[in-house]
Protein backbone atom coordinates (compact mmCIF):
# COMPACT_ATOMS: atom_id res chain seq x y z
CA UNK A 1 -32.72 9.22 -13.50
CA UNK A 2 -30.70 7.22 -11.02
CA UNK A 3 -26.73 7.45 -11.03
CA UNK A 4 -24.64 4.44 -9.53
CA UNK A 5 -21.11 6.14 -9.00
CA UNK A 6 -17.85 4.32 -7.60
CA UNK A 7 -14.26 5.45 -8.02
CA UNK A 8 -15.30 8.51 -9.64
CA UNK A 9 -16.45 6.13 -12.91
CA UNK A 10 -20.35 5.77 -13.82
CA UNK A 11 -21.11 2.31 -13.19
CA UNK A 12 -25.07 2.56 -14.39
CA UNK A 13 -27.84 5.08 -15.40
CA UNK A 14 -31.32 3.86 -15.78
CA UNK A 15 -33.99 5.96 -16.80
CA UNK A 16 -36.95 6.15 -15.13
CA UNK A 17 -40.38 6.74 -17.03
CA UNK A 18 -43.54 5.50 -15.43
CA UNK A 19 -41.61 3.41 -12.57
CA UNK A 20 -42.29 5.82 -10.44
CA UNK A 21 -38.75 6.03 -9.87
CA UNK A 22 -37.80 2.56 -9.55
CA UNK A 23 -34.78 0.67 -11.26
CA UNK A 24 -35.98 -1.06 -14.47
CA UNK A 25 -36.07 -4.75 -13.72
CA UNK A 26 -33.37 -6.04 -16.11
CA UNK A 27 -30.63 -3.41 -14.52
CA UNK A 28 -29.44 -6.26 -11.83
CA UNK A 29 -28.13 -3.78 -9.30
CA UNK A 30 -27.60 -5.42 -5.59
CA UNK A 31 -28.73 -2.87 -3.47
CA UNK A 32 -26.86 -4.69 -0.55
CA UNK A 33 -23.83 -3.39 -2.19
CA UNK A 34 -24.59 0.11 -1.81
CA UNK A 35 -25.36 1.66 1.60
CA UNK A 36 -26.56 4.28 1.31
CA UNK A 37 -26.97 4.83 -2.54
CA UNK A 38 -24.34 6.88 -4.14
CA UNK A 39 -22.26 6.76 -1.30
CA UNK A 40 -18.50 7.08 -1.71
CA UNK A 41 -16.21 4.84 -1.11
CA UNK A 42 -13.16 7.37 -0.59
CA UNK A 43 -15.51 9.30 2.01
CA UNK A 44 -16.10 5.96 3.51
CA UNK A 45 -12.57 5.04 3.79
CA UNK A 46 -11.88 8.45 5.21
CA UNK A 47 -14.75 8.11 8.02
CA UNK A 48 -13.44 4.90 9.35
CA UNK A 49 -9.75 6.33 9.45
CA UNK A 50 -11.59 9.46 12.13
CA UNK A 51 -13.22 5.95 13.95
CA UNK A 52 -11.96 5.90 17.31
CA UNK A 53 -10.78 2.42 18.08
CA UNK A 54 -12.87 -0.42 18.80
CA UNK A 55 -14.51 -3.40 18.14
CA UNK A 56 -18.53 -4.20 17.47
CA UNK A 57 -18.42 -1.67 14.86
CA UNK A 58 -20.52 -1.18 11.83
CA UNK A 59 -19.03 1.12 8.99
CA UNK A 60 -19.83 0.31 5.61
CA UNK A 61 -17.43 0.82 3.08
CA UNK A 62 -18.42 0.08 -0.91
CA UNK A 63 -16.61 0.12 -4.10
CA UNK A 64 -13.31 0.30 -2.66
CA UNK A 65 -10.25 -1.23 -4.38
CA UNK A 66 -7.78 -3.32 -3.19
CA UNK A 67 -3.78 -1.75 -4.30
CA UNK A 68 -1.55 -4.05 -2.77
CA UNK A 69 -1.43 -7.19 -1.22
CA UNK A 70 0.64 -7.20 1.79
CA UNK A 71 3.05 -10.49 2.96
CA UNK A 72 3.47 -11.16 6.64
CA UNK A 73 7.39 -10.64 7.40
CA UNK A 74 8.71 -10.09 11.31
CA UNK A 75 6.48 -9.22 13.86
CA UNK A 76 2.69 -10.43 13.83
CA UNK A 77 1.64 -7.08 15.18
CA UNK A 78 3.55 -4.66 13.27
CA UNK A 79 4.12 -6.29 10.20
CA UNK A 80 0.97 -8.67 9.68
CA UNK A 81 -0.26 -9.72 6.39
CA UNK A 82 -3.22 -7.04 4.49
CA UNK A 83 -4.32 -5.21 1.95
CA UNK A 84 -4.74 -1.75 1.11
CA UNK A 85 -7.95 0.14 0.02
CA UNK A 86 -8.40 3.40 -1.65
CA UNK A 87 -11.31 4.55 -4.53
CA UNK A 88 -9.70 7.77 -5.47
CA UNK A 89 -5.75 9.19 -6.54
CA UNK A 90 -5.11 11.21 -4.37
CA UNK A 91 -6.69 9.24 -1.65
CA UNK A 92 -7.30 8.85 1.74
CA UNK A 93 -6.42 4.72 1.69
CA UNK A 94 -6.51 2.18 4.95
CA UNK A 95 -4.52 -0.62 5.74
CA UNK A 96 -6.86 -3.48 6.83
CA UNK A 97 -4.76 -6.32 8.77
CA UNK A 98 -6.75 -9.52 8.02
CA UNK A 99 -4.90 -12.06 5.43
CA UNK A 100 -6.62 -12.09 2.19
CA UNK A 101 -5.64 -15.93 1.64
CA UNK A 102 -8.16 -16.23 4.31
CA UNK A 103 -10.86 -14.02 3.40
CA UNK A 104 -13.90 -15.39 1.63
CA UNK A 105 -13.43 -14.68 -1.31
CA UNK A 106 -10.02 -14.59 -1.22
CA UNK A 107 -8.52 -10.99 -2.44
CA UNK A 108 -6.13 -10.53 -5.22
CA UNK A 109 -4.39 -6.93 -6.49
CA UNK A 110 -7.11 -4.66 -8.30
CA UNK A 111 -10.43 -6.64 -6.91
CA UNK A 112 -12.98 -4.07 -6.10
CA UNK A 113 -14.86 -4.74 -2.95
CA UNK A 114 -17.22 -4.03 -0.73
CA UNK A 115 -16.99 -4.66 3.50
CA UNK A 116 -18.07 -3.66 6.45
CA UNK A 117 -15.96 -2.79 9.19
CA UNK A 118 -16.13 -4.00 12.02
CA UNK A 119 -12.86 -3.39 14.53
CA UNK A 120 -10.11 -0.44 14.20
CA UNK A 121 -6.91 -0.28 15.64
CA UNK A 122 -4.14 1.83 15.80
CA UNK A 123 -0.32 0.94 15.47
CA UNK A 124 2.20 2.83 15.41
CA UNK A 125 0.14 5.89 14.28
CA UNK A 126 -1.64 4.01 11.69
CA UNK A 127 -5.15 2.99 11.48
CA UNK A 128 -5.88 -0.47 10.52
CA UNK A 129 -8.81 -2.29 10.12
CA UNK A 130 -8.53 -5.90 11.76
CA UNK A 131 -11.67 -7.02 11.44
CA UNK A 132 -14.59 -6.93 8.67
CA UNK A 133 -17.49 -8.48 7.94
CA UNK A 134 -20.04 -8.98 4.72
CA UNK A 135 -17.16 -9.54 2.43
CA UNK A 136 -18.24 -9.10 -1.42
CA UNK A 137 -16.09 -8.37 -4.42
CA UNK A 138 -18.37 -6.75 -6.91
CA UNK A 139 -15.03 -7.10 -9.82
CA UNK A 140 -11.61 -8.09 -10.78
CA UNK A 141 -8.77 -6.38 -12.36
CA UNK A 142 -9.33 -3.06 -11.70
CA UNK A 143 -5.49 -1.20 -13.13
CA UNK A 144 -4.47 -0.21 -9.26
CA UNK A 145 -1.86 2.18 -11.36
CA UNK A 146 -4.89 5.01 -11.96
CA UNK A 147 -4.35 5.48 -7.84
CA UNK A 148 -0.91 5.89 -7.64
CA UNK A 149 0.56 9.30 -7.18
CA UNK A 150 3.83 10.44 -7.63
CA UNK A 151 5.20 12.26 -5.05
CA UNK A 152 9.04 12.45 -5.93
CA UNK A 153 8.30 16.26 -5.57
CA UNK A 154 6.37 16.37 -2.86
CA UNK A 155 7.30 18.26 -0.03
CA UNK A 156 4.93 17.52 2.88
CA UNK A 157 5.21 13.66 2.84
CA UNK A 158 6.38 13.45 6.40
CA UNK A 159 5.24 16.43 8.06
CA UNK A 160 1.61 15.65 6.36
CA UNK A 161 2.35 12.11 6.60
CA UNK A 162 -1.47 11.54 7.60
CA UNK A 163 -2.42 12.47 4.14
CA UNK A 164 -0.76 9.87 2.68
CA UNK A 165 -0.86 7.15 4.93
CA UNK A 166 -1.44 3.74 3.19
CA UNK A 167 -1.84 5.63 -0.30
CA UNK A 168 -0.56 4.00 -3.46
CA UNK A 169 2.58 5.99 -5.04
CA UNK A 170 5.46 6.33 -7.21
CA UNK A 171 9.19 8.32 -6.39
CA UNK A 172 12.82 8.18 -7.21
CA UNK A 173 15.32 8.98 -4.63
CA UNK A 174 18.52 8.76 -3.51
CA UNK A 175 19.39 6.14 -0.78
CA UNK A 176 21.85 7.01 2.17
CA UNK A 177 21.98 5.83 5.83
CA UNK A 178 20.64 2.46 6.83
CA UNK A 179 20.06 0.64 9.23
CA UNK A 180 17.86 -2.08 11.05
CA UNK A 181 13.78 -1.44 11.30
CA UNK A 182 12.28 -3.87 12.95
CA UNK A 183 12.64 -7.72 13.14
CA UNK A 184 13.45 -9.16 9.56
CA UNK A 185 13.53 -5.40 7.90
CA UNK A 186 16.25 -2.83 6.74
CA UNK A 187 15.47 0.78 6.22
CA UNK A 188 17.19 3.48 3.77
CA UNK A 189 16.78 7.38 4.36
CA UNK A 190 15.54 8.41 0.96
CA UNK A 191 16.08 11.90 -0.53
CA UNK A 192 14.07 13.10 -3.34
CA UNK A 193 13.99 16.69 -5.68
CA UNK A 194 11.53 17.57 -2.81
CA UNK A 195 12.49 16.34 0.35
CA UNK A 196 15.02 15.63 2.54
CA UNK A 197 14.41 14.03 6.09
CA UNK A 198 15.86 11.27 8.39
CA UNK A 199 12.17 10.67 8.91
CA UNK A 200 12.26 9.67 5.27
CA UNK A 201 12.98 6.40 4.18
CA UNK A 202 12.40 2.82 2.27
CA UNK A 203 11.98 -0.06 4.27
CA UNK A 204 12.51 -3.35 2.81
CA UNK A 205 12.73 -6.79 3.98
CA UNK A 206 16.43 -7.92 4.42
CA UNK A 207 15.86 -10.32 2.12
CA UNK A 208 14.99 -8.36 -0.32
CA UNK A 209 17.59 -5.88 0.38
CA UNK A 210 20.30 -8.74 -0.41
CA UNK A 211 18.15 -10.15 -3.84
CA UNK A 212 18.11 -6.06 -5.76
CA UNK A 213 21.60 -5.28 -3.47
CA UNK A 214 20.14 -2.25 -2.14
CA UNK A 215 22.90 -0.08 -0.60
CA UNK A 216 23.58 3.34 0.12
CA UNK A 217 24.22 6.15 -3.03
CA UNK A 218 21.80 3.70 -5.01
CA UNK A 219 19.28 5.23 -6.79
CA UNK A 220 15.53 3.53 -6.49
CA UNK A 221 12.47 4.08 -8.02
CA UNK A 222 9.49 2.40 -6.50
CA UNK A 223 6.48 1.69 -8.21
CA UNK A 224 2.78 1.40 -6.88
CA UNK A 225 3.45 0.70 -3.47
CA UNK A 226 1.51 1.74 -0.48
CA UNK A 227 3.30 4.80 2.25
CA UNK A 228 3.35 3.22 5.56
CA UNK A 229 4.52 4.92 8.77
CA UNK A 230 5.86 4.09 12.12
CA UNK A 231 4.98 7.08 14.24
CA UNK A 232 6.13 10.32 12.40
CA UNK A 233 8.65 8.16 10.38
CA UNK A 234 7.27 7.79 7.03
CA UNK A 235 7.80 4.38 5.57
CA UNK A 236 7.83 3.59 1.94
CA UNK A 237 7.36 0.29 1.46
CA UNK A 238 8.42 -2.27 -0.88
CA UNK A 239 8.12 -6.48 -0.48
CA UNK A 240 8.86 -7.84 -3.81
CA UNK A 241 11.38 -6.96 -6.24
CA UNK A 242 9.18 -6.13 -9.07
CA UNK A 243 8.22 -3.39 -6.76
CA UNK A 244 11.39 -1.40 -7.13
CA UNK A 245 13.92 -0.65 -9.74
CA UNK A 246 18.02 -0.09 -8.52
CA UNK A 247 20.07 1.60 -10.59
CA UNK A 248 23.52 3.97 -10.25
CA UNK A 249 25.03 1.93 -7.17
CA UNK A 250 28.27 2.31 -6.24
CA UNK A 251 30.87 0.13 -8.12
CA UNK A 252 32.04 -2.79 -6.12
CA UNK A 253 35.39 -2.51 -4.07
CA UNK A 254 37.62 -5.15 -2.86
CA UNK A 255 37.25 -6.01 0.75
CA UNK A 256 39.49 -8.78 1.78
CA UNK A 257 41.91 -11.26 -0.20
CA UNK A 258 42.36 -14.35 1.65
CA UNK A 259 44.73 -17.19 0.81
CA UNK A 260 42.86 -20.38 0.35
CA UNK A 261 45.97 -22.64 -1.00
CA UNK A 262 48.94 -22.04 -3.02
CA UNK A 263 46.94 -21.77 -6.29
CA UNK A 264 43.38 -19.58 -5.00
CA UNK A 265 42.57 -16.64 -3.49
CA UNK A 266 38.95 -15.72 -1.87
CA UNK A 267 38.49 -12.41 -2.92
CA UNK A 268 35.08 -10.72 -0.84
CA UNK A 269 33.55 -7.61 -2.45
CA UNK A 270 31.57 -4.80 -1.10
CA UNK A 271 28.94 -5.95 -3.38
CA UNK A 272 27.75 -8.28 -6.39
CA UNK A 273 29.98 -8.00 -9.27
CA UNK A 274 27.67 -10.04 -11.34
């Protein structure tokens, strides 16, 4: 009996009688896809992340799934536009810098693909793929939630920030200090029931920042999105507003009054009062 196994699910079994241990004919398995049989994907994934850097290479990675689907905002080189891979919960997961508009086919949220890699790169302390080859996607809409852990308790996610690196999660925290991070970007520390770290934080685009008024006391809960790091700072991330929820912010305060005429005032609050 041959098993076919990918993301911990049974994809196939076919007995085998007097096949002499072939597949029966009518099971329509690529073999292409699989290299070697049986292989898996999140032992894959976690080989190419031990890859020293480099280009002409050749690692195979099969039955992976894409989580998120990364915009390009700021800088080219530290903020380019990806995807995310991982095959099991609790991970490991790589961020591969090519543009999935461009890819052949080109990648959506929960297609499940197989690649081969072919150039690594590290930035920042992260390893990214930026280059593959032998692009297939073997299936669509794959629920990218069954990856995500929650790790509002967790107490290692900076100091084992390698463990979670590019990893699809959930948390609720507490937002305090800000401050720039990077061109186009605005970062929060975040404190959770478990931790509590200036090397902790949510980093948004500004403009996403201004559309959810994000400030600091707010309480956010971010859903399904990938940890991303910048050295030993561990970077939640969130691009769209669907990807967070803000609730329990401060109520706005008054700011300035300014005379405008004898009949108006232009009254500026610390934040959106509607």
């Amino acid at each position: 009996m041959h098993r076919l196994a990918a993301l911990g699910l049974i994809f196939l079994t076919v007995s085998c009688g007097d096949n002499k241990g072939q597949l029966t004919p009518d099971a329509k398995v690529d073999a292409s896809m699989m290299t070697p049989v049986d292989a898996n994907a999140a032992d894959q994934i976690a080989a190419a992340k031990m890859t020293a850097d480099g280009n002409a290479l050749s690692l195979p990675i099969g039955y992976a799934v894409v989580t998120y689907i990364k915009p390009q905002t700021g800088s080219l080189i530290n903020d380019p536009a990806g995807f995310t891979i991982q095959a099991s919960k609790m991970g490991p997961a790589i961020f591969v810098a090519v543009d999935p508009a461009t890819t052949n086919p080109v990648l959506a949220r929960g297609d499940v693909i197989s690649f081969t890699v072919t150039d690594l790169v590290t930035v920042g302390g992260q390893k990214r793929v930026t280059g593959i080859s032998n692009l297939t996607r073997i299936s669509t809409g794959f629920d990218v939630t069954t990856l995500s852990q929650d790790i509002t308790t967790a107490t290692d996610v900076v100091s084992a920030i390698d463990n979670y690196d590019s990893e699809l999660v959930d948390v609720t925290g507490t937002l305090s200090t800000t401050g720039s991070s990077g061109s186009g970007f605005e970062k929060f520390q975040l404190t959770t029931t478990g931790l509590t770290s200036a090397m902790y934080v949510v980093r948004v685009p500004s403009t996403l920042r201004d559309a959810v008024d994000m400030v600091s006391t707010c309480t956010v809960t971010l859903k399904d999105t990938p940890v991303g790091r910048f050295g030993m700072e561990t970077q939640l991330a969130a691009f769209f507003a669907n990807d967070l929820t803000v609730a329990s912010c401060p109520a706005p305060t008054l700011v300035s009054a300014v005379d405008v005429s004898g009949t108006s005032m232009r009254l500026t609050f610390s934040r959106r009062i509607a």
